[in-house]
Protein backbone atom coordinates (compact mmCIF):
# COMPACT_ATOMS: atom_id res chain seq x y z
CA UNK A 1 178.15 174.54 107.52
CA UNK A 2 176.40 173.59 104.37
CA UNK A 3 172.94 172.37 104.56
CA UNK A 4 170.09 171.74 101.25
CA UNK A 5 167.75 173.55 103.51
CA UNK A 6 167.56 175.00 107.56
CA UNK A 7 165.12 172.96 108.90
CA UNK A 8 167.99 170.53 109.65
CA UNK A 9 169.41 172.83 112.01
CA UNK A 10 166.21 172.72 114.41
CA UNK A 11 165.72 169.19 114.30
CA UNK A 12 169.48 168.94 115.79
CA UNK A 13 168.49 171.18 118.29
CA UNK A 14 165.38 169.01 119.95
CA UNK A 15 167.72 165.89 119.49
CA UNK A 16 170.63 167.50 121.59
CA UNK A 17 167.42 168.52 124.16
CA UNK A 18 166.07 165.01 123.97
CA UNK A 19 169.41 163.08 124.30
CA UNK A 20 170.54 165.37 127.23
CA UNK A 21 167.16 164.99 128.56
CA UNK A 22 166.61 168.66 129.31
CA UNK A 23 164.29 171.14 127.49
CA UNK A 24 165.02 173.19 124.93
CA UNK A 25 165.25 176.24 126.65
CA UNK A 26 168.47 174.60 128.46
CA UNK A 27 169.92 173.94 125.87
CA UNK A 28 169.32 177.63 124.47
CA UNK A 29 170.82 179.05 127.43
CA UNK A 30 174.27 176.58 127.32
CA UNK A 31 174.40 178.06 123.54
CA UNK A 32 174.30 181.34 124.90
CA UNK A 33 176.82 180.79 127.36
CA UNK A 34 174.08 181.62 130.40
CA UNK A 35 175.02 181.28 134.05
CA UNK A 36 172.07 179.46 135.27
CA UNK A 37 173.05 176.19 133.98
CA UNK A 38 175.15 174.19 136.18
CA UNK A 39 178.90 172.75 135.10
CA UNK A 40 177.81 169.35 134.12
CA UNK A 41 174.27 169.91 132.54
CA UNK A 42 176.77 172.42 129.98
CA UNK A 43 179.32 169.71 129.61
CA UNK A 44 177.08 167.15 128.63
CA UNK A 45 174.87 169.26 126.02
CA UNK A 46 178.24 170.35 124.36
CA UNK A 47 179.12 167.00 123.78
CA UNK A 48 176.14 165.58 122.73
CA UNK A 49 176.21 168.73 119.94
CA UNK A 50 179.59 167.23 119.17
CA UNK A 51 178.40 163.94 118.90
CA UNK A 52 175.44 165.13 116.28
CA UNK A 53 178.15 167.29 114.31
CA UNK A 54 176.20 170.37 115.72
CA UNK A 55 178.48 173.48 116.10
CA UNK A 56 176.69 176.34 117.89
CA UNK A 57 179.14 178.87 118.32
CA UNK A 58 177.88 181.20 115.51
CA UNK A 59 174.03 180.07 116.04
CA UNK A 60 174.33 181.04 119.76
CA UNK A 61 176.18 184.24 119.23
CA UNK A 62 173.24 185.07 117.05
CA UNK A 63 170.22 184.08 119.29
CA UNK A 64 171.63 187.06 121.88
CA UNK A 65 172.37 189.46 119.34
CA UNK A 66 168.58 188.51 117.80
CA UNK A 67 170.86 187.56 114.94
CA UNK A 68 170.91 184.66 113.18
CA UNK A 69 174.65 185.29 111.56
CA UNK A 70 173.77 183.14 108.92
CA UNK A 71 174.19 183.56 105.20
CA UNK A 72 171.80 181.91 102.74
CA UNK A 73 173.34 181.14 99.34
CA UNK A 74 170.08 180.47 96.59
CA UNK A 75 171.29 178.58 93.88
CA UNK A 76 169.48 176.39 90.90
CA UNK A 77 172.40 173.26 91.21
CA UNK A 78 175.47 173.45 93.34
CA UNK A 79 176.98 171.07 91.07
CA UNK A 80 178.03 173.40 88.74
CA UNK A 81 181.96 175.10 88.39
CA UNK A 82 180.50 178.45 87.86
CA UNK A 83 178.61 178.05 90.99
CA UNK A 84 181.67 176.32 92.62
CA UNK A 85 183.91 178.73 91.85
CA UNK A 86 181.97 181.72 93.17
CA UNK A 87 181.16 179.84 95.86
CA UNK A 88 184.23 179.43 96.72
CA UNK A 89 184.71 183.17 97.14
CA UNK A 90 182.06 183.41 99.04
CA UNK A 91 183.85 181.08 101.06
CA UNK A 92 186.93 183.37 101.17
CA UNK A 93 185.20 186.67 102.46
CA UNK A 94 183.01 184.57 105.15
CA UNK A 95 186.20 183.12 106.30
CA UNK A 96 187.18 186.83 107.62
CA UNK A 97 183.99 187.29 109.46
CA UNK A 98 181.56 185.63 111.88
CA UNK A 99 178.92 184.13 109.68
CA UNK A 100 177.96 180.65 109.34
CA UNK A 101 177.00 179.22 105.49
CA UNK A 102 174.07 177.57 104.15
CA UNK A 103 172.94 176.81 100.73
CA UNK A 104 169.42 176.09 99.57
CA UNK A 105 169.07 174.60 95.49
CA UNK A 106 166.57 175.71 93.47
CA UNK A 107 164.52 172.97 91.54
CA UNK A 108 164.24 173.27 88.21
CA UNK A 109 160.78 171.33 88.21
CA UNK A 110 159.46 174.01 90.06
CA UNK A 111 158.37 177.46 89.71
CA UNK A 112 161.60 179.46 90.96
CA UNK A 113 159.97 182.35 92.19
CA UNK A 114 157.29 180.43 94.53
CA UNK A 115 160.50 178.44 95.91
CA UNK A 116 162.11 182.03 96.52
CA UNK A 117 159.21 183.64 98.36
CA UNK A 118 159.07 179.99 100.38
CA UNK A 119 163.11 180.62 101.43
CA UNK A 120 162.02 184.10 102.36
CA UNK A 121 159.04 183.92 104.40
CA UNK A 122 160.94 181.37 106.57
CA UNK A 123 163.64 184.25 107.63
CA UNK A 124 166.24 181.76 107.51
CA UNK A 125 169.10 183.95 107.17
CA UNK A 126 170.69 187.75 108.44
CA UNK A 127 171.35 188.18 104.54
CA UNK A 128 170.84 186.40 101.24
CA UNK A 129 172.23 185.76 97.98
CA UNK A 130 170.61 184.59 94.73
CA UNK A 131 173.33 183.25 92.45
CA UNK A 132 172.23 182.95 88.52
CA UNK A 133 168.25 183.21 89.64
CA UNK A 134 166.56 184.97 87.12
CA UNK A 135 163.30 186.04 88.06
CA UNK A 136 160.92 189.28 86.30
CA UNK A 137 161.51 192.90 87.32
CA UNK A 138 158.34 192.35 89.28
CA UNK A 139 159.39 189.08 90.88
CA UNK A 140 162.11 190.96 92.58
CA UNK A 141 160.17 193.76 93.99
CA UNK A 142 158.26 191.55 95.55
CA UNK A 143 160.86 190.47 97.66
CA UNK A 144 161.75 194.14 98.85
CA UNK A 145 158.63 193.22 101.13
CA UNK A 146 160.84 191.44 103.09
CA UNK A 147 162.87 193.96 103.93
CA UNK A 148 166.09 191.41 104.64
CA UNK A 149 169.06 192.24 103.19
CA UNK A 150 169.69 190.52 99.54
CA UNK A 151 172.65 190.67 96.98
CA UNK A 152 172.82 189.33 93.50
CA UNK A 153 175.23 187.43 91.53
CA UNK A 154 175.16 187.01 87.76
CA UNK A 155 171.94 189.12 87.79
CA UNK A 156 170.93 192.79 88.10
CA UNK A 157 167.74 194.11 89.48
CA UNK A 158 168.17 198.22 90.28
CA UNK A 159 166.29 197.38 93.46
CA UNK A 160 168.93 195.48 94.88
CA UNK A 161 172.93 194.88 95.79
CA UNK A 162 174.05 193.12 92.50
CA UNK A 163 177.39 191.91 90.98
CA UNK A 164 177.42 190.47 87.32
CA UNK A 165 179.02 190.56 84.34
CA UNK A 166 177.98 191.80 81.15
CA UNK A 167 177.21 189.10 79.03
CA UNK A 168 176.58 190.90 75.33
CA UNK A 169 180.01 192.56 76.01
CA UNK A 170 181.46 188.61 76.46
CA UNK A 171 179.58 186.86 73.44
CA UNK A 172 180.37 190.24 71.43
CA UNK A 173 184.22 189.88 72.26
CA UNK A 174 184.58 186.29 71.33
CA UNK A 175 182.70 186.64 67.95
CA UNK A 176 184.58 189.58 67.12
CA UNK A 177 187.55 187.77 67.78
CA UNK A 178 186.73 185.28 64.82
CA UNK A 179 185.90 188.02 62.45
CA UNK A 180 189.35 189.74 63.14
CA UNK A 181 190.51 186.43 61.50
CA UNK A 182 188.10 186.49 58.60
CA UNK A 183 186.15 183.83 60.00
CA UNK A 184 182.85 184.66 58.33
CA UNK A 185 180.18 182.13 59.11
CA UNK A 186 180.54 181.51 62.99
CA UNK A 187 178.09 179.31 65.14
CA UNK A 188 177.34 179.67 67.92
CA UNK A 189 176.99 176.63 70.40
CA UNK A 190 174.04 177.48 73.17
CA UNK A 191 171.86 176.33 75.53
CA UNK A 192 168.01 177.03 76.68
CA UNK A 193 167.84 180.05 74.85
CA UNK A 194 165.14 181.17 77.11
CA UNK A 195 167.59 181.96 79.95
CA UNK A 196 168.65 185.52 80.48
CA UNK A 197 172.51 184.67 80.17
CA UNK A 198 171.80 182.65 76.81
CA UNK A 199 169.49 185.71 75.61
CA UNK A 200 172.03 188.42 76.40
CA UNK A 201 175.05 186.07 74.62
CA UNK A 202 172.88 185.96 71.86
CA UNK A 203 172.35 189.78 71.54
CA UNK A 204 176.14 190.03 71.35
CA UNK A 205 176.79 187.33 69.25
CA UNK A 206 174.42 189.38 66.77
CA UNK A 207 175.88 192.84 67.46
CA UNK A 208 179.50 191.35 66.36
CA UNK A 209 178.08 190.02 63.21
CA UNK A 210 176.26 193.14 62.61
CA UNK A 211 179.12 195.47 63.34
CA UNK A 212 180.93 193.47 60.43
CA UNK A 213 177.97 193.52 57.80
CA UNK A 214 177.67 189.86 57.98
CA UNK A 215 174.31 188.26 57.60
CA UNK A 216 173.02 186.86 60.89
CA UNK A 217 171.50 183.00 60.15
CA UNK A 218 169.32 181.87 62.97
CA UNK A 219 170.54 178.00 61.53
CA UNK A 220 173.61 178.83 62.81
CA UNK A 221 172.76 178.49 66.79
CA UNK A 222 172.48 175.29 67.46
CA UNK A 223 172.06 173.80 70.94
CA UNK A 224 172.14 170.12 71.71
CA UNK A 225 169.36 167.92 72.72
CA UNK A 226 169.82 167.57 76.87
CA UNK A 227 168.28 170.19 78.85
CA UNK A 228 169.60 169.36 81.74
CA UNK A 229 171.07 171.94 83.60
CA UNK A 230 169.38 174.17 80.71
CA UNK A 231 171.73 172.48 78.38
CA UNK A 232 174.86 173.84 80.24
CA UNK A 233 176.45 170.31 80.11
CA UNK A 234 179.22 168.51 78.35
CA UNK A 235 176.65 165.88 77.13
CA UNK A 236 174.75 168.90 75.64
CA UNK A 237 177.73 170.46 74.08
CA UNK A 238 178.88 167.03 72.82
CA UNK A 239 175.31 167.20 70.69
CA UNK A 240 175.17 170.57 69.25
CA UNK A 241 178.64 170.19 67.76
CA UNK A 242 178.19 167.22 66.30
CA UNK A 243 174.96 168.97 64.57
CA UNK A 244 177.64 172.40 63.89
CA UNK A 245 179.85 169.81 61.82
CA UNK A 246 177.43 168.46 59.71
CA UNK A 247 176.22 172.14 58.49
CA UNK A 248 176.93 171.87 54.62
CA UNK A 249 179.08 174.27 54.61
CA UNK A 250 180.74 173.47 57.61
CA UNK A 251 180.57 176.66 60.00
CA UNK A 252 184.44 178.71 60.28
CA UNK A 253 184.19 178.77 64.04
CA UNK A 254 182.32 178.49 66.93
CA UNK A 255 181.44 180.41 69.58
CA UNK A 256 180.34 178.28 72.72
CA UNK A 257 177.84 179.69 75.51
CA UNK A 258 180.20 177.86 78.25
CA UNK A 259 183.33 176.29 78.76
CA UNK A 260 181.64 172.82 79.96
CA UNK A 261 179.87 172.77 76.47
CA UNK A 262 183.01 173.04 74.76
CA UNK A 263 184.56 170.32 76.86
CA UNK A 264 182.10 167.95 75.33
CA UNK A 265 182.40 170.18 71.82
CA UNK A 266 186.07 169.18 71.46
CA UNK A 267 184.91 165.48 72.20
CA UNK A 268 182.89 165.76 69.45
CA UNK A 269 185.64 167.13 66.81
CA UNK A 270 187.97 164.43 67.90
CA UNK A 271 185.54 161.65 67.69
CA UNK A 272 184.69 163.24 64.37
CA UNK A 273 187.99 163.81 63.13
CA UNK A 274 186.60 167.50 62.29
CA UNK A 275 188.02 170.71 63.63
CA UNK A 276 187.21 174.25 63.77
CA UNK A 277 188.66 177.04 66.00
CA UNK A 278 186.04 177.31 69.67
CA UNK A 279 186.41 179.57 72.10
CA UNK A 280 184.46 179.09 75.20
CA UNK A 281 182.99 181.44 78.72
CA UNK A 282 183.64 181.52 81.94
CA UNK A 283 187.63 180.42 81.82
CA UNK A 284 186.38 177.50 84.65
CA UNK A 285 190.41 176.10 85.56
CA UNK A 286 189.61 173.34 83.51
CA UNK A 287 190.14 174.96 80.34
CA UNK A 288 193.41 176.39 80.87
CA UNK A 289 194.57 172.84 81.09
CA UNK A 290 192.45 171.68 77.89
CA UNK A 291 193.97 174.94 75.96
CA UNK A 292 190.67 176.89 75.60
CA UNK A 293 190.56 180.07 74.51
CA UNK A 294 187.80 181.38 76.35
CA UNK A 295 185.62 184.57 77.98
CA UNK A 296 187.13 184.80 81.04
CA UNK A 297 183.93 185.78 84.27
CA UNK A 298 186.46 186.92 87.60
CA UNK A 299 183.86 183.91 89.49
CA UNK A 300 185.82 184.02 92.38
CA UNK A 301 186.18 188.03 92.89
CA UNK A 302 182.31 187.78 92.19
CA UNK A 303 181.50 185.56 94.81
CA UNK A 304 183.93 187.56 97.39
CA UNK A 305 182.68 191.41 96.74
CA UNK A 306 179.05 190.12 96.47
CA UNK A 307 179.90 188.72 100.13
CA UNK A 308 181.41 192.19 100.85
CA UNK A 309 178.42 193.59 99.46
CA UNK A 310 176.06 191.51 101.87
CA UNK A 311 177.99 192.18 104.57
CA UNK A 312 178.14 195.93 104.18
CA UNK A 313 174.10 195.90 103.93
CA UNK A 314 173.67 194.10 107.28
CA UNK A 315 175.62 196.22 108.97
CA UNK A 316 174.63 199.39 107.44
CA UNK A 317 170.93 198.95 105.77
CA UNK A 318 170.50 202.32 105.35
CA UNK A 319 173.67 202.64 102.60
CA UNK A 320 173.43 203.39 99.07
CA UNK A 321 172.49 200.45 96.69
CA UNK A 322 176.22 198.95 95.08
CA UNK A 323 175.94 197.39 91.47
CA UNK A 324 179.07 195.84 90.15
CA UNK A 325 179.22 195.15 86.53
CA UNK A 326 182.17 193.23 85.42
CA UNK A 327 183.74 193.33 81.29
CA UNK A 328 185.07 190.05 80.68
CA UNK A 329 187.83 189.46 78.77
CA UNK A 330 188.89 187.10 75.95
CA UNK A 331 192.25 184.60 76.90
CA UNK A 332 193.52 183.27 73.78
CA UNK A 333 194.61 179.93 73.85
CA UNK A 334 195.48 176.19 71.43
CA UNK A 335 191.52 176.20 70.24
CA UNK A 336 191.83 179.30 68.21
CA UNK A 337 195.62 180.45 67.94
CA UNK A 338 196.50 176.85 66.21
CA UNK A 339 193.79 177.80 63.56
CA UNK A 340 195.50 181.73 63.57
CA UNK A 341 199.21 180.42 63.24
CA UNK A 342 197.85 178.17 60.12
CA UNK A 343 196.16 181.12 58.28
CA UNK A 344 199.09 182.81 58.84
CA UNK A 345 201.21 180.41 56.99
């Protein structure tokens, strides 16, 4: 059951009670399968919860075991395929156990830390997990307070269950790629540089450049004009390439911060009738089918083993903290090996 937050769920509750014209306690007990509620008063709650799309199998197999077996996804936009795609192994490993799903979205017009400690304090959930928040050091000791077990994804915090990938070790992989082929002045295509995935790209984007004695030139990140989404949008990538091909000289490649960006970056170089070789991050499905080459992130297996991870730490608080760092890998594909078979020639 997805939900944008878990009040929802007790609002259903007093409209079952109100509809069945019982209190709420009855209906507690029918959801956990209690004796002292005769045949018919049962009959009729179940159908009303039905009727309202209210399923309280899991929810009442928590309230005996003090348990809410629910799992709280925190996420800044759902509509995402990063997000999607680890979500959907999240999916995949709840699908093997008895845990209901709920997702909460973190506002961007708000301060994300006051929005997590609000999620917290409410005790929503058995277990959390934070997908791509990125809070301070301090931030997440502060939720230790809690004492509720919490895994990250796409972030790493030594306090907690984490599984991410190691972003300077992408960006560094891709630019190094390019230099391989000679390429020597390489842009790279980003977004809110503030972010902690942008800033970490950027460190290996420099460590590439440095390992080949090529100058770095700050003019050469260029990020497009929409912030939406912190710029992680075709629209935005569709801007800062149109900006990378009107550098005089025109950049050799680019390296872009995400595959979305470089859906709207190869817009760009067919609506300018420009081309350079691109190679994108995250290897979303989409740009197998586009030809991509791209920094492939195993989303899915992140989504599933952080699940595991959560899982693990309910049952078992007391077990040693498990921090998963992925390397992610380049897959080569039309946007650069075109350019490679033509320098070969």
């Amino acid at each position: 059951m997805f939900s944008q937050n878990h009040t929802d769920l007790a609002a259903t509750i007093y409209d079952i009670a109100k509809k069945a014209g019982v209190s709420i306690a009855t209906v507690s007990r029918v959801f956990n399968q209690s004796t002292k509620v005769s045949e018919s008063t049962r009959k009729k709650i179940l159908a009303i919860a039905d009727e309202v799309g209210y399923h309280p199998r899991a929810h009442a197999q928590g309230l005996a075991s003090r348990k809410s077996n629910l799992v709280m996804v925190v996420v800044p936009v759902i509509s995402n395929y990063f997000f999607m795609e680890v979500l959907g192994g999240i999916q995949d490993k709840l699908s093997e156990q008895n845990y209901e799903l709920s997702i909460f979205n973190i506002s961007p017009n708000k301060d994300a830390a006051e929005q997590v400690g609000h999620v917290m304090k409410r005790r929503w959930a058995e277990g959390y997990l934070f997908i791509s928040i990125h809070l301070q050091n301090e931030q997440w000791e502060q939720l230790k307070k809690y004492n509720v077990p919490i895994t990250l994804v796409d972030e790493h915090f030594e306090g907690f269950d984490s599984v991410s990938v190691d972003n300077e070790q992408g960006a560094y992989r891709a630019v190094k790629s390019f230099l391989e082929m000679d390429y020597k002045r390489i842009a790279m295509l980003s977004a809110l540089e503030t972010s902690k995935p942008i800033s970490n790209r950027i460190t290996g984007y420099k460590k590439a450049l440095q390992e080949y004695d090529v100058p770095f030139d700050e003019r050469l990140i260029i990020e497009g004009n929409s912030m939406y989404r912190d710029g992680f949008t075709e629209k935005a990538g569709y801007e800062a390439m149109k900006k990378i091909l009107e550098i005089n000289p025109m950049p050799d490649a680019c390296f872009c911060a995400s595959d979305i960006q470089a859906v709207g970056a190869l817009k760009a170089m067919m609506d300018t009738g420009k081309k350079i070789p691109i190679i994108g991050y995250d290897d979303i499905e989409l740009a197998e089918y586009i030809g991509l080459s791209t920094i492939r992130q195993p989303m899915r297996d992140m989504g599933f083993f952080a699940t595991q991870n959560l899982i693990d730490r309910m049952n078992n608080p007391q077990k040693a903290i498990s921090q998963t760092i992925y390397t992610p890998e380049l897959v080569e594909r039309t946007s650069t090996s075109t350019f490679k078979d033509l320098k070969a020639k």
